[in-house]
Protein backbone atom coordinates (compact mmCIF):
# COMPACT_ATOMS: atom_id res chain seq x y z
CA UNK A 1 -36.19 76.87 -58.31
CA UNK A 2 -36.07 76.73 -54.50
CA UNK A 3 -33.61 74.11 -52.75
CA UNK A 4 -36.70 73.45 -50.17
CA UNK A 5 -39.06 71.96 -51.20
CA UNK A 6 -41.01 71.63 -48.37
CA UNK A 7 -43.97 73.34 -47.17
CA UNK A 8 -43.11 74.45 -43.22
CA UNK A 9 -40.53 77.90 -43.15
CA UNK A 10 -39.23 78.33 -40.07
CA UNK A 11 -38.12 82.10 -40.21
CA UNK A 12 -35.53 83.85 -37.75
CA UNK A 13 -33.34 86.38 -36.80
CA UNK A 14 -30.02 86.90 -35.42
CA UNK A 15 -29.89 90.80 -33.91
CA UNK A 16 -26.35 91.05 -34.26
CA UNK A 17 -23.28 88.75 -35.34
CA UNK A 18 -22.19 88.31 -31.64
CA UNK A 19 -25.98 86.28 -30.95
CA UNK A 20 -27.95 83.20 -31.69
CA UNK A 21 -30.53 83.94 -34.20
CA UNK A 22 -34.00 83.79 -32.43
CA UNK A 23 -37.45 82.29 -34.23
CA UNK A 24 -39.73 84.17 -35.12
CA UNK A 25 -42.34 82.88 -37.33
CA UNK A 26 -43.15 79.91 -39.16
CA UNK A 27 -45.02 80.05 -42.77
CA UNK A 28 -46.83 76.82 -43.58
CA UNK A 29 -48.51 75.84 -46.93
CA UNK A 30 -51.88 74.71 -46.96
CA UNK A 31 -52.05 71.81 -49.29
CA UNK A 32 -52.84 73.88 -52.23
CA UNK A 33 -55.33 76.44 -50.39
CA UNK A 34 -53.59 79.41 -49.55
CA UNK A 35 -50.53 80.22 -46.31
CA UNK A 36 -50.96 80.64 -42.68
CA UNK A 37 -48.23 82.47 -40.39
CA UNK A 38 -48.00 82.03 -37.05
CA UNK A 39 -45.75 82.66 -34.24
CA UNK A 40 -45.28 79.89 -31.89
CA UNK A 41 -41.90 80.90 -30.26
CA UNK A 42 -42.98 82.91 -28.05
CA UNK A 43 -44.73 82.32 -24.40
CA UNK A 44 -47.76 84.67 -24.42
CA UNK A 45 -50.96 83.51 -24.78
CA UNK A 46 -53.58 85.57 -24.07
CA UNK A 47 -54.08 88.10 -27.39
CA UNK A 48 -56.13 90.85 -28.70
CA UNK A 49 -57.19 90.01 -32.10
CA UNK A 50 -59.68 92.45 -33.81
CA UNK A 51 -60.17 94.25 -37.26
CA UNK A 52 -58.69 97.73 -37.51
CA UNK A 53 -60.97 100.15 -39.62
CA UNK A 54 -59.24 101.69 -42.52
CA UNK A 55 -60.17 105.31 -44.34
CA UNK A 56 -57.95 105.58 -47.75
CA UNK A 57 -59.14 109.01 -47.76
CA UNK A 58 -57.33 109.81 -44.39
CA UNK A 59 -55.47 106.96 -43.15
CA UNK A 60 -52.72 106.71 -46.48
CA UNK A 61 -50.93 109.94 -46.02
CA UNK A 62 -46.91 110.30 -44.19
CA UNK A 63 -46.88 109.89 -40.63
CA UNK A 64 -48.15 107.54 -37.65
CA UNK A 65 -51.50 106.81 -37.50
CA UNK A 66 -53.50 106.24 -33.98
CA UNK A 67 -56.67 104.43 -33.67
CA UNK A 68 -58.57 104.22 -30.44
CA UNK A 69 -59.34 100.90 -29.34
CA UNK A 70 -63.26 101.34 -29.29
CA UNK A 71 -63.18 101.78 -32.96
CA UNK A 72 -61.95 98.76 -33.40
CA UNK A 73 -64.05 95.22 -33.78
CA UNK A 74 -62.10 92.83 -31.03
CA UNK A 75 -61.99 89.97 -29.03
CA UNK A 76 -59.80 87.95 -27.03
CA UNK A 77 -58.33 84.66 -27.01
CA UNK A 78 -56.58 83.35 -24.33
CA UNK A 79 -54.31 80.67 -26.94
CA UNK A 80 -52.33 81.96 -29.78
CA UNK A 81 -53.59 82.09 -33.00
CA UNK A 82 -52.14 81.56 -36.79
CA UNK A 83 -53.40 83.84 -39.42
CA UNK A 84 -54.54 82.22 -42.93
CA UNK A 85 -54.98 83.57 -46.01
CA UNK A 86 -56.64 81.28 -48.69
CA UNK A 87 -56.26 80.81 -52.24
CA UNK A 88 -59.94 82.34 -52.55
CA UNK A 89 -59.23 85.09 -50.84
CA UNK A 90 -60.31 84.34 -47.47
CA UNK A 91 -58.35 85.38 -44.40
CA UNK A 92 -58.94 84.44 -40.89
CA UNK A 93 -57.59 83.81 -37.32
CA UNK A 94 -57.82 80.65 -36.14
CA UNK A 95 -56.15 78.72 -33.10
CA UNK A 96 -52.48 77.35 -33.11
CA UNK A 97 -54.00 74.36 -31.49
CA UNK A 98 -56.90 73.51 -33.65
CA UNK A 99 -60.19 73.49 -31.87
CA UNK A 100 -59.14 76.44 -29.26
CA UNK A 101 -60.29 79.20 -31.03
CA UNK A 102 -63.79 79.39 -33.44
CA UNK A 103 -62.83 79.80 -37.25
CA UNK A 104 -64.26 78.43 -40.22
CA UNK A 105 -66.90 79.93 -42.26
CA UNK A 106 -70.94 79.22 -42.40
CA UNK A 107 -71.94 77.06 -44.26
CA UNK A 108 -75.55 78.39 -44.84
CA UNK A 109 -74.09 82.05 -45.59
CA UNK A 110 -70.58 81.44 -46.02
CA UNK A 111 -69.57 84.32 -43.54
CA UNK A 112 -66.86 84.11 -40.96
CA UNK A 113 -67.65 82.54 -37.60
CA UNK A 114 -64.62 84.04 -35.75
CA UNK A 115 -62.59 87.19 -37.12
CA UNK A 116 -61.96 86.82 -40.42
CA UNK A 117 -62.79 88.70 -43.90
CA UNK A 118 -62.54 88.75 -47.69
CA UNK A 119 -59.79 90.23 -49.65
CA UNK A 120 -58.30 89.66 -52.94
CA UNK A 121 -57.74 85.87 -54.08
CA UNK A 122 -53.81 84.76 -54.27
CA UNK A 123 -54.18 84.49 -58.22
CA UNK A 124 -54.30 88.44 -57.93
CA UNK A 125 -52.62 89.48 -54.64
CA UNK A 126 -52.52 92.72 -52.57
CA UNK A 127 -50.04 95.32 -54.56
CA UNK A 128 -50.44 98.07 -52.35
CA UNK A 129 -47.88 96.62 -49.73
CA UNK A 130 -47.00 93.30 -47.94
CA UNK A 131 -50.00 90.61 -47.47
CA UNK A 132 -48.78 89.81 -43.93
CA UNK A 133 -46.45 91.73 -41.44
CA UNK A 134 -45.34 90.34 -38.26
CA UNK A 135 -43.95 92.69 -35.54
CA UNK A 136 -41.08 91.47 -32.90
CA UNK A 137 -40.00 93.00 -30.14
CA UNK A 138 -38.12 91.76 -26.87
CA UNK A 139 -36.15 89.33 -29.28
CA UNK A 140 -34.32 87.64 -26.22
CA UNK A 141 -37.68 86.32 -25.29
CA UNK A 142 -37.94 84.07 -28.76
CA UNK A 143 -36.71 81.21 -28.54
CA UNK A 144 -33.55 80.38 -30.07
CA UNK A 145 -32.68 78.03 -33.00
CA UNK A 146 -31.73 74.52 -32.63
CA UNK A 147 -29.95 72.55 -35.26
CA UNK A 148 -32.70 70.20 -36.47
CA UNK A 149 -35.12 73.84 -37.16
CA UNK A 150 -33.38 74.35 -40.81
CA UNK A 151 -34.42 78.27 -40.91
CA UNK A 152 -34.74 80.59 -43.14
CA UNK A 153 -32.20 83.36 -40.92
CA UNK A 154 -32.53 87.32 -41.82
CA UNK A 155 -28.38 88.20 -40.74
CA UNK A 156 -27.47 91.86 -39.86
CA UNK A 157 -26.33 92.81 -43.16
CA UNK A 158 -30.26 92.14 -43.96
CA UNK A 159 -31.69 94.72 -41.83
CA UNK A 160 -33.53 97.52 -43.76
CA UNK A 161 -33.81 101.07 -41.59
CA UNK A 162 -35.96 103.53 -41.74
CA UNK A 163 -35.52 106.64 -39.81
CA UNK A 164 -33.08 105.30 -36.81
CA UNK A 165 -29.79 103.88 -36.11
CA UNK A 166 -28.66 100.26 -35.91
CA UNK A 167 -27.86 101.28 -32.52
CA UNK A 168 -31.34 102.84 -31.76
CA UNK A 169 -33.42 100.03 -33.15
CA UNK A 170 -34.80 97.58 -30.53
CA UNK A 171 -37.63 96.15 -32.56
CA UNK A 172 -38.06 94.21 -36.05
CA UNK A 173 -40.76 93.86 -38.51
CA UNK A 174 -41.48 91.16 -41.52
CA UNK A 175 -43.76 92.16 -44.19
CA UNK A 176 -44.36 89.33 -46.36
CA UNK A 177 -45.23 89.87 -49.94
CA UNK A 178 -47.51 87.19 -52.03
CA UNK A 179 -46.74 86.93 -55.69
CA UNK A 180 -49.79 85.71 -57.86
CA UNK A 181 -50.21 81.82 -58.23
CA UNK A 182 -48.58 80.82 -61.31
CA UNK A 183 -45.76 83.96 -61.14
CA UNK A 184 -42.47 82.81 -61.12
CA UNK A 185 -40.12 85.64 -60.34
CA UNK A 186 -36.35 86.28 -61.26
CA UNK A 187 -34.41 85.14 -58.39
CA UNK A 188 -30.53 85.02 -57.60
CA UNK A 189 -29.15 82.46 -54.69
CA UNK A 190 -27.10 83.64 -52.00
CA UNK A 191 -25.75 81.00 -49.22
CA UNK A 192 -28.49 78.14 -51.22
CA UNK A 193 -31.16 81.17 -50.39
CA UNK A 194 -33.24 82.84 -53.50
CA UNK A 195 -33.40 86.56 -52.91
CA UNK A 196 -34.96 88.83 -55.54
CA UNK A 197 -34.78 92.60 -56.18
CA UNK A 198 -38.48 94.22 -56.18
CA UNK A 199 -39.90 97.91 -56.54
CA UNK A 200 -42.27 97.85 -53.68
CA UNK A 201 -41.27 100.09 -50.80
CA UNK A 202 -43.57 103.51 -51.45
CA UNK A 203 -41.74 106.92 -50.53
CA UNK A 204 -43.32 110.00 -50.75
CA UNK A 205 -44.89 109.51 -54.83
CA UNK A 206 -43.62 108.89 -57.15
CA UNK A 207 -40.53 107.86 -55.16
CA UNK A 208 -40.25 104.21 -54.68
CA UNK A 209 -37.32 101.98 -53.11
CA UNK A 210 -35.97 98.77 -54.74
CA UNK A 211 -35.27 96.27 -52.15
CA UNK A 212 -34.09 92.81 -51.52
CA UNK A 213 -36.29 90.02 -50.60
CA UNK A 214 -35.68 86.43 -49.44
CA UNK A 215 -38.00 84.09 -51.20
CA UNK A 216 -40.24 81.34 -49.62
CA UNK A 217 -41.45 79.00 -52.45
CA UNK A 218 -44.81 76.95 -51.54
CA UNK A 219 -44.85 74.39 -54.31
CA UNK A 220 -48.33 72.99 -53.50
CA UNK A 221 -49.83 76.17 -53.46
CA UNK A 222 -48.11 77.82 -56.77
CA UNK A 223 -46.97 80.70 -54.84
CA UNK A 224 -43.95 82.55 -53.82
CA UNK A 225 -43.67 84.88 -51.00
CA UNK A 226 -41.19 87.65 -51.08
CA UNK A 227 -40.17 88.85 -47.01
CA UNK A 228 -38.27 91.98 -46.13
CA UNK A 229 -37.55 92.90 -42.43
CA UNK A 230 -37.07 96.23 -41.41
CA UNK A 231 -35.16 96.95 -38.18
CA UNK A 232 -36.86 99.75 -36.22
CA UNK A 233 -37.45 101.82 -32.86
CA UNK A 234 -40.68 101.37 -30.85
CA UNK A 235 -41.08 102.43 -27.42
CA UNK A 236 -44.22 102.15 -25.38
CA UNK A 237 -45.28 98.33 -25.87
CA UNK A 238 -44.85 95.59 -23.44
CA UNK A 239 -41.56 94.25 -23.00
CA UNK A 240 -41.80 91.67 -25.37
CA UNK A 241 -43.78 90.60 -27.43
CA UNK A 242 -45.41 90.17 -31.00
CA UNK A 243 -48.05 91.37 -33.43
CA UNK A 244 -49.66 90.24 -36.72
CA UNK A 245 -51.35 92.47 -39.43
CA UNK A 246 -53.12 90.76 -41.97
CA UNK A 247 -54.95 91.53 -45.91
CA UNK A 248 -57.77 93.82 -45.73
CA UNK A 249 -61.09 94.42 -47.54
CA UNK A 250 -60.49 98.34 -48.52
CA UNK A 251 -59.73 99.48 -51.43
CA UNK A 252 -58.82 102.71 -52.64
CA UNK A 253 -62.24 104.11 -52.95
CA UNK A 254 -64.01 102.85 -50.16
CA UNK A 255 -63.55 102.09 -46.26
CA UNK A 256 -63.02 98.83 -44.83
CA UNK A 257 -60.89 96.65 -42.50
CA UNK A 258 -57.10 95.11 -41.69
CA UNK A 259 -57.10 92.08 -39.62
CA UNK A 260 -54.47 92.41 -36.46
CA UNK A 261 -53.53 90.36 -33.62
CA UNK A 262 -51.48 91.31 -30.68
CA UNK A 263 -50.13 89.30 -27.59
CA UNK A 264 -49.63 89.83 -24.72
CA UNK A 265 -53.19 91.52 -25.21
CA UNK A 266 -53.04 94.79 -23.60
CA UNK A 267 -55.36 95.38 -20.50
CA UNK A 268 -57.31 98.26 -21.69
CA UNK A 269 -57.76 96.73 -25.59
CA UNK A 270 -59.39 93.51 -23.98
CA UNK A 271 -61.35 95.45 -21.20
CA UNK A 272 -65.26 94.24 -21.76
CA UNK A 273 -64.29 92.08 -24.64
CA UNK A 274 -65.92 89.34 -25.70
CA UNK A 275 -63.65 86.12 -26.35
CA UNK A 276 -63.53 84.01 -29.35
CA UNK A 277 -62.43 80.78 -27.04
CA UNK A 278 -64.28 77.87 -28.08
CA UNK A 279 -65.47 77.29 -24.60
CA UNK A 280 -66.34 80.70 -23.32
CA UNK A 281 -68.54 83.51 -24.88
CA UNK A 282 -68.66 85.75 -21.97
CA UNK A 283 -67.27 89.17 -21.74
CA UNK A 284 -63.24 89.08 -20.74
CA UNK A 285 -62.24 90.17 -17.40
CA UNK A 286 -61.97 93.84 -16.49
């Protein structure tokens, strides 16, 4: 279906017509178990990962949602890291640089060493929005495409808004959708590219937006990922920078947990924190 047939997407943007497109992620296949997405374009290392708690009950409704950072189970890491979500339904942080950062599961219990949990297996993926969203902001910071990276570029005329202004908007966000192993969707090709139309944005119910995704086929693993990027205004975080939300292990009728990962790590998330470097287990630096 898919001209590439390889499993490595280098993903970027271009913020306007007038600019280089910028990297911002890359989405590699994991020989047949599952997808990790990382973002190695950038030069911050130290991070923030922990698991955000979730309450369907309160959490779900319009509007921004704040969650103190006590409530949250974190750590640092002073290398990036590359989220994974396996076939099984297994999802984890684990270092960019293998080794760096402790991963992996027990093998006595078969519980997550490092930050990780269990959601649903790719054969029956998340539906209640994207399986992975990575946020960008401070663009210029990326680093910029060169001729052998062969990426995957979201254009301008790409950009979904919501609630601002092309002219407002100083910060981008990917939400990548899985599609269950063995799904093939419909798909149209624009500029060699297969895009797809899909029902998945959630208005106020029972409203719901049809958008256009580009479509990252991982042959190996059976699955294809759909990615929108929305084109929004943020104000507060560092000047550049990038985040990573992850599956999670709630469900509609009960609590539970997203994974996140932020970087630069923000002084007063990593205050007192233990660190999930391989070398050091001591509490981080006030």
């Amino acid at each position: 279906m898919s001209k590439r047939k390889d499993r490595n997407w280098t993903i970027a943007i271009r913020p306007s017509a007038a600019q280089q497109p910028h990297k911002v992620t890359k989405i590699i296949g994991l020989n047949g178990g599952g997808f990790s997405v990382l973002a190695p374009y950038h030069k911050a290392k130290q991070g923030f990962l922990y698991k955000l708690p979730v309450d369907p009950k309160t959490d779900l409704g319009p509007g921004e949602r704040c969650v103190p950072y006590v409530e949250c189970v974190g750590f640092t890491a002073s290398d990036r890291v590359k989220l994974s979500y396996h076939t099984d339904g297994f999802a984890q942080f684990s270092g960019e640089n293998p080794g760096k950062i402790i991963s992996g599961r027990d093998p006595a219990t078969g519980e997550p060493k490092g930050l990780g949990l269990f959601t649903r297996p790719l054969t029956t993926p998340i539906r209640t929005g994207p399986s992975v969203g990575l946020t960008v902001f401070g663009i210029d910071d990326f680093e910029t495409v060169t001729v052998r990276d062969n990426p995957l570029i979201f254009e301008p005329s790409d950009f979904y808004y919501r609630g601002t202004t092309p002219e407002e908007a100083n910060a981008w966000v990917l939400s990548i959708y899985a599609f269950p192993i063995g799904v093939t969707p419909p798909v149209r090709f624009e500029n060699g590219n297969a895009v797809l139309e899909a029902a998945i944005e959630g208005l106020n119910p029972p409203w719901i937006s049809v958008v256009k995704l580009k479509v990252v086929h991982l042959p190996t693993e059976k699955v294809f990922l759909g990615l929108l990027l929305n084109h929004f205004k943020t104000s507060g975080s560092p000047k550049s920078g990038w985040s990573i939300s992850g599956p999670g292990d709630w469900n509609m009728q009960q609590k539970g947990h997203v994974l996140m990962a932020s970087y630069p790590a923000m002084k007063a998330a990593i205050k007192g924190r233990d660190s999930l470097d391989r070398e050091i287990r001591l509490p981080a630096n006030e």
